[in-house]
C-alpha atoms as a PDB file:
ATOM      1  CA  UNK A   1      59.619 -21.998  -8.256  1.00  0.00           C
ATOM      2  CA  UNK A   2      57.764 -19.180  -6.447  1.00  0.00           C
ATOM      3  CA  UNK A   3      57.269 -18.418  -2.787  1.00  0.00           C
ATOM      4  CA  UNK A   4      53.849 -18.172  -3.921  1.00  0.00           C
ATOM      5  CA  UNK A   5      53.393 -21.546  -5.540  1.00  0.00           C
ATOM      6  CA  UNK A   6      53.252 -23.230  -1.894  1.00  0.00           C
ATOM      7  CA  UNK A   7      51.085 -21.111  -0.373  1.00  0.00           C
ATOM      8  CA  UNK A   8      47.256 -22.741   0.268  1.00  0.00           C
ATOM      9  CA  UNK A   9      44.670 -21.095  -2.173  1.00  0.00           C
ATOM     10  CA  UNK A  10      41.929 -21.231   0.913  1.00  0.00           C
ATOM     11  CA  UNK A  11      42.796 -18.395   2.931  1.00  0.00           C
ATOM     12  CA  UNK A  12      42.322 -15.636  -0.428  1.00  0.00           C
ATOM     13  CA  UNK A  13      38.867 -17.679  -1.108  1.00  0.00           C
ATOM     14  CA  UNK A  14      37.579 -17.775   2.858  1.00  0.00           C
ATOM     15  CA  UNK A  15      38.668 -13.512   2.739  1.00  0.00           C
ATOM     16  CA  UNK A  16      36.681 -12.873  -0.299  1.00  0.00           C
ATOM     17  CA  UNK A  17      33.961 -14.597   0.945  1.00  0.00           C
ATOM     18  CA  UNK A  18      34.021 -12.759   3.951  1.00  0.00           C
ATOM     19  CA  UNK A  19      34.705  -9.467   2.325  1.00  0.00           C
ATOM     20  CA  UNK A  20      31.364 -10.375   0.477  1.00  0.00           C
ATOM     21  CA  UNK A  21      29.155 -11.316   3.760  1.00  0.00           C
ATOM     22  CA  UNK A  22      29.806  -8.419   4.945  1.00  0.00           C
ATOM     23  CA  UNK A  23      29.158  -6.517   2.074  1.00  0.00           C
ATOM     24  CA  UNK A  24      25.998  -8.131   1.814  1.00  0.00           C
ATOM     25  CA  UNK A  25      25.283  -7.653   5.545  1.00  0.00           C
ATOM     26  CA  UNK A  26      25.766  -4.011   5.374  1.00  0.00           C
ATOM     27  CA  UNK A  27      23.622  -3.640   2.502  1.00  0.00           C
ATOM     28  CA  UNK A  28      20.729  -6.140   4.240  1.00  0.00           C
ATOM     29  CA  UNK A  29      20.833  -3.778   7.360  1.00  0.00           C
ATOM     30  CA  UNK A  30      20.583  -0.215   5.821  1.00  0.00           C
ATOM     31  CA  UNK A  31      17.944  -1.380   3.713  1.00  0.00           C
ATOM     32  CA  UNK A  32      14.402  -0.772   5.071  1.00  0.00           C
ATOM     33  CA  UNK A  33      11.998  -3.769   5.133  1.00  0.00           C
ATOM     34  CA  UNK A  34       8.465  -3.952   3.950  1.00  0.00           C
ATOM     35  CA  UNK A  35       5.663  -3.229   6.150  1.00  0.00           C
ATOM     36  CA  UNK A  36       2.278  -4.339   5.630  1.00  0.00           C
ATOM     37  CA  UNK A  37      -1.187  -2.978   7.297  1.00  0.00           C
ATOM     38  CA  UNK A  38      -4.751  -4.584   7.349  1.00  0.00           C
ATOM     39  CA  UNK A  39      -7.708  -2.905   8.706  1.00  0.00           C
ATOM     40  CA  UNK A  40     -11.394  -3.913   8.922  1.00  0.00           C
ATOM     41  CA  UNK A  41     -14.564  -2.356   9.464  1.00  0.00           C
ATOM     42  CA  UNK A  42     -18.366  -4.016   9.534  1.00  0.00           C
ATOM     43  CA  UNK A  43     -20.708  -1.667   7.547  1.00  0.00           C
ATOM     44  CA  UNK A  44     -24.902  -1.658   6.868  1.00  0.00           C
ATOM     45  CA  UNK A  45     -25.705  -3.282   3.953  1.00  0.00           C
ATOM     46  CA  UNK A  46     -25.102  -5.859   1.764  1.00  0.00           C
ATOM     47  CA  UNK A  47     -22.067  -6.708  -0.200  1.00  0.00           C
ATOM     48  CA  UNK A  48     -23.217  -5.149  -3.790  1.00  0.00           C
ATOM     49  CA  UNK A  49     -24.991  -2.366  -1.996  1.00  0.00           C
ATOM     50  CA  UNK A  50     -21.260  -1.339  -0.691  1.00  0.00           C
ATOM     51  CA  UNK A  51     -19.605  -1.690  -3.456  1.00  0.00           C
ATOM     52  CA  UNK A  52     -21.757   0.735  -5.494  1.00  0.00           C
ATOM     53  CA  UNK A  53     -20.472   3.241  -2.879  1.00  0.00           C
ATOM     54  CA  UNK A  54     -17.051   2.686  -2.759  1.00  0.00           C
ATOM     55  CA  UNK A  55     -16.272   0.523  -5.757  1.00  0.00           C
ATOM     56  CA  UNK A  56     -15.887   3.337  -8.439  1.00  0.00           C
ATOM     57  CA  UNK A  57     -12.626   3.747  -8.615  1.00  0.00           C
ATOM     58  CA  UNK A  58     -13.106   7.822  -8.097  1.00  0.00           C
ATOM     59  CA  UNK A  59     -15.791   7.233  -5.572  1.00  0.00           C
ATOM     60  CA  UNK A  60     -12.846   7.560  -2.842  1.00  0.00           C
ATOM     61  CA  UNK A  61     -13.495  11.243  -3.206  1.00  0.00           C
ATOM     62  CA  UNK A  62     -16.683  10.259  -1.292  1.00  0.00           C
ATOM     63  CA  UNK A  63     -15.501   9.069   1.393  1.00  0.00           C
ATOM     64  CA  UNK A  64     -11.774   9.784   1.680  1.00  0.00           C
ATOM     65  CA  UNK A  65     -12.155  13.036   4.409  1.00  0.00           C
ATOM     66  CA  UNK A  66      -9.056  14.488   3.166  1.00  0.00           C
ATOM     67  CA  UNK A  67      -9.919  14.105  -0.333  1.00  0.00           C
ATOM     68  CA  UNK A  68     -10.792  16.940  -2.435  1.00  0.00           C
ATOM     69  CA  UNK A  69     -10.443  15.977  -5.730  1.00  0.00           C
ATOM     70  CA  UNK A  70     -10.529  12.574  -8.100  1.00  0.00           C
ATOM     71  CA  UNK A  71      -9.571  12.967 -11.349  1.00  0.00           C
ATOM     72  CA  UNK A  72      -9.797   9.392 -13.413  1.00  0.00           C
ATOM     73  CA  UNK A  73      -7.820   9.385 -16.775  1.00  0.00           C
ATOM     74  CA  UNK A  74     -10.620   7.393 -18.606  1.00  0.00           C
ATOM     75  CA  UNK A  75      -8.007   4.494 -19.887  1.00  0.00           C
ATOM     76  CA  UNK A  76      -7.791   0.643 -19.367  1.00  0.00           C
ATOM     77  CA  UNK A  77      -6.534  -0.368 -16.515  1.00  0.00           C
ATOM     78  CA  UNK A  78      -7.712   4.008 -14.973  1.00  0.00           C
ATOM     79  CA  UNK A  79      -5.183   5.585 -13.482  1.00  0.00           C
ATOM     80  CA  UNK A  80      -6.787   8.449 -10.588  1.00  0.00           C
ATOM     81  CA  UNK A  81      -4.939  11.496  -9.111  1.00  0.00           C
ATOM     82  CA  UNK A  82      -5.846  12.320  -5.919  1.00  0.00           C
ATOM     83  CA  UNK A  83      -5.920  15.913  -4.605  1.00  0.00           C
ATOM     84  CA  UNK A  84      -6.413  16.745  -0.644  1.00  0.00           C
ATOM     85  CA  UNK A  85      -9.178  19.252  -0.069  1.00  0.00           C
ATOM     86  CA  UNK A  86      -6.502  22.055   0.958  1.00  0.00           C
ATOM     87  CA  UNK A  87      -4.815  21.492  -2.682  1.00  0.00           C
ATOM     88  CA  UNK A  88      -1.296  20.855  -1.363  1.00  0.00           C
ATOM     89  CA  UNK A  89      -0.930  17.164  -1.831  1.00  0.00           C
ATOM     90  CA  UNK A  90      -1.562  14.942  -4.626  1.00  0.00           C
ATOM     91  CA  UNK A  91      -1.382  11.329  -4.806  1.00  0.00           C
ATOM     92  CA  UNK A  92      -1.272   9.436  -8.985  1.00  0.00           C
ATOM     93  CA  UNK A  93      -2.759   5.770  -8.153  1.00  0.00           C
ATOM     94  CA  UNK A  94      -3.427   2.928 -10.487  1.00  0.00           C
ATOM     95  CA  UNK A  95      -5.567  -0.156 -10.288  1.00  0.00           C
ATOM     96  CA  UNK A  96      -4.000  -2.895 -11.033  1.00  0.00           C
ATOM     97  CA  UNK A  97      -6.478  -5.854 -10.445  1.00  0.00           C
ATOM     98  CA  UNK A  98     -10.613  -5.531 -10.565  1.00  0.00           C
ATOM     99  CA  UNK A  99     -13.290  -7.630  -9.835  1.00  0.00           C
ATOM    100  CA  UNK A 100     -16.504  -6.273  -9.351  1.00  0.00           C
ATOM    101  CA  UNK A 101     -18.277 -10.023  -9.134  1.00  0.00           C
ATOM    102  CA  UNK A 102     -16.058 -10.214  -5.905  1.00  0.00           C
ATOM    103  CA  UNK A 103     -16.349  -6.722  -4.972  1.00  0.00           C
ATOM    104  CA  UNK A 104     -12.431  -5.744  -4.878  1.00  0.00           C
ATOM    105  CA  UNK A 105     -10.286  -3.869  -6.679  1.00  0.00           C
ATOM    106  CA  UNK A 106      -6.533  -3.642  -5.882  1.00  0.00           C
ATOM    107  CA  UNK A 107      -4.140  -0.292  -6.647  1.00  0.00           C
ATOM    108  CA  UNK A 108      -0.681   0.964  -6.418  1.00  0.00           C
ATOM    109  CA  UNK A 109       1.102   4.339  -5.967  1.00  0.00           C
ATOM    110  CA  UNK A 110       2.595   6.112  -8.862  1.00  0.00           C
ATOM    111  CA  UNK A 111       3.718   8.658  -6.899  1.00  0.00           C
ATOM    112  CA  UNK A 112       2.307  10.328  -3.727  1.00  0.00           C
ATOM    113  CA  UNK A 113       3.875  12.474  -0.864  1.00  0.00           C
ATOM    114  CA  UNK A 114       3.930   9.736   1.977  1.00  0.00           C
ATOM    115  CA  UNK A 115       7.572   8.581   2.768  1.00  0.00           C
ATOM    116  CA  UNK A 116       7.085   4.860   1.176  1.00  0.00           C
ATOM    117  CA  UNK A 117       8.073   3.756  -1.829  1.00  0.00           C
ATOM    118  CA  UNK A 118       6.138   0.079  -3.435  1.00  0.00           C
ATOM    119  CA  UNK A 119       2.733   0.617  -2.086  1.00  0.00           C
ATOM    120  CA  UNK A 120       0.020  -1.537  -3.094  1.00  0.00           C
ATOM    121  CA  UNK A 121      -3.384  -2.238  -1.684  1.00  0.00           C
ATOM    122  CA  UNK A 122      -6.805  -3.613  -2.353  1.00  0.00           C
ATOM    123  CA  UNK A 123     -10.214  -2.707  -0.938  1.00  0.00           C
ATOM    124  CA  UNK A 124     -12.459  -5.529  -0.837  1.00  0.00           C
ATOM    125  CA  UNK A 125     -16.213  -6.064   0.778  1.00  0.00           C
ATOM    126  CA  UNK A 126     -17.529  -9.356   1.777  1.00  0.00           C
ATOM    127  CA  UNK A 127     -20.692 -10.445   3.304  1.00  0.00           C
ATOM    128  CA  UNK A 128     -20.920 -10.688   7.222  1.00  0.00           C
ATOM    129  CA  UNK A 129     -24.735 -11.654   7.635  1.00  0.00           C
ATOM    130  CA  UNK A 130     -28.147  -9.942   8.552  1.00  0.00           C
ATOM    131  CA  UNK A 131     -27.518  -7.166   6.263  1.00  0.00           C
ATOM    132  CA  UNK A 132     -24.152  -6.646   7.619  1.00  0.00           C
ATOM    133  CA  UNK A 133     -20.903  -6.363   5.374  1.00  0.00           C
ATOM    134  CA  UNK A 134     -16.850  -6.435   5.932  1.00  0.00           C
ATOM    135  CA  UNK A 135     -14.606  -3.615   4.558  1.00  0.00           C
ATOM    136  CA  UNK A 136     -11.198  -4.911   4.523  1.00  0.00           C
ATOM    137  CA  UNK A 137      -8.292  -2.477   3.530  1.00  0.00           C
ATOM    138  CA  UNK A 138      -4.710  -4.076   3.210  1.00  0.00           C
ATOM    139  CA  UNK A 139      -1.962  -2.774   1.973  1.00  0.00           C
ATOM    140  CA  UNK A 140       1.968  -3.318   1.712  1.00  0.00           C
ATOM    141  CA  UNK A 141       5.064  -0.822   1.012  1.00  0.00           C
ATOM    142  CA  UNK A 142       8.177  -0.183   1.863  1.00  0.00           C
ATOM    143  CA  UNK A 143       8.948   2.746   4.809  1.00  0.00           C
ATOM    144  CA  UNK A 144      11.736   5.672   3.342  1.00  0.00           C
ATOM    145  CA  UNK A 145      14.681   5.119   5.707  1.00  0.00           C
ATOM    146  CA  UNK A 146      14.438   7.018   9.040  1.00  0.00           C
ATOM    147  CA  UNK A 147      10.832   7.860   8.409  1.00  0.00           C
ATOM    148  CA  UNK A 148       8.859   4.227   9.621  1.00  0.00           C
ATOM    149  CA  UNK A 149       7.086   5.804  11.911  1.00  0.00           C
ATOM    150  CA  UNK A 150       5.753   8.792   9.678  1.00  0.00           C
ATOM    151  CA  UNK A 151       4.676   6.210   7.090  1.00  0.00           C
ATOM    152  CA  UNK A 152       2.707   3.563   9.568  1.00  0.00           C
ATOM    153  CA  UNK A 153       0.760   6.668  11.252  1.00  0.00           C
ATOM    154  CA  UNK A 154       0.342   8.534   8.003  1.00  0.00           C
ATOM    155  CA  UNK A 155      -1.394   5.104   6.615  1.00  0.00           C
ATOM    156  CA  UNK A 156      -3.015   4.032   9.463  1.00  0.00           C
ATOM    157  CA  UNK A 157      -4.990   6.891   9.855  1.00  0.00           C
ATOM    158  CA  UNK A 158      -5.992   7.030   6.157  1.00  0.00           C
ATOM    159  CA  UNK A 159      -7.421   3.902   6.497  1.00  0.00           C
ATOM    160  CA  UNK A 160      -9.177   4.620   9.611  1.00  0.00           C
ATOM    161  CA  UNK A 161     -10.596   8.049   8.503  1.00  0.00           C
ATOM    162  CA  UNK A 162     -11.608   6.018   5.108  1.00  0.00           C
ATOM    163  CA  UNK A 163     -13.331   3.649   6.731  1.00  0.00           C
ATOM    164  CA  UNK A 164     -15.098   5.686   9.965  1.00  0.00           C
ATOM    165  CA  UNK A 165     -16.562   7.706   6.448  1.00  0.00           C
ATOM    166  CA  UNK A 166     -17.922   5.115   4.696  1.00  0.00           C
ATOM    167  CA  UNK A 167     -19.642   3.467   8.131  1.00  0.00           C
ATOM    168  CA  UNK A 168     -21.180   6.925   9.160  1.00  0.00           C
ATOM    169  CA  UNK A 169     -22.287   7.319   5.447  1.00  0.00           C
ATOM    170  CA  UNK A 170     -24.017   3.549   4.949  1.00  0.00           C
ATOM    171  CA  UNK A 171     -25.507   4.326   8.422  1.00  0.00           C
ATOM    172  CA  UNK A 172     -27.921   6.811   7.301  1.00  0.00           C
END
């Protein structure tokens, strides 16, 4: 008989599992979490009346400020690249959901510049009242390690320049 033979089988199964939480701890803490963002803006005019500004899915172009460019690829479900007015950034979108009777369409990166990775968002317009409709942007992606910060102001301020455009456009 072995000196092994009488030895509890426990202590080998409670270290592996161990080993393994912290594996798995390690790998829960260096990953970086999603982040989402939401922002809203009242507008002039109804809810169809928006959308045939902004719904196109090139009309962004319009009232993007730092877009220069919008070039659609013409196919089924369109995919748009997105150049910035200086020509030193471009950003490859697709939608992936549309519904024009609800005045929404939703889209993804393919690639862009910004430091996130699993970005997805949907502009949508609703009615308020008295002539009055709701832009709501949302999105959700996932911040490159280290760069959170660049990524949640980068956003932010996309949406907010996006949406101060299309107010001061619908107001005239």
């Amino acid at each position: 008989m072995s000196k092994y033979m009488n030895k509890p089988i426990m202590p080998i199964t409670m270290r592996f599992a161990a080993h393994c939480t912290v594996v798995f701890l390690t790998f829960s803490v260096s990953a970086a979490s999603a982040a989402t963002l939401s922002r809203s803006m009242d507008v002039k005019g109804s809810p169809s009346a928006v959308w045939s500004a902004i719904g196109p899915f090139c009309a962004i172009k319009e009232w993007l400020p730092p877009v220069g460019a919008c070039i659609e690829d013409g196919k089924s479900p369109p995919t748009r690249t997105l150049v910035t007015k200086d020509g030193k950034a471009a950003f490859v979108e697709t939608q992936t959901a549309r519904n024009d009777a609800e005045f929404s369409y939703s889209y993804a990166f393919i690639s862009s510049p910004l430091p996130v990775t699993n970005y997805t968002s949907t502009i949508r317009v609703t009615a308020k009242g008295d002539g009055i409709s709701t832009i709501t942007w949302t999105g959700s992606y996932t911040p490159d390690q280290g760069k959170e910060k660049a990524a949640s102001e980068a956003l932010n301020g996309v949406y907010e320049a996006g949406l101060a455009e299309i107010k001061a456009r619908l107001a005239k």
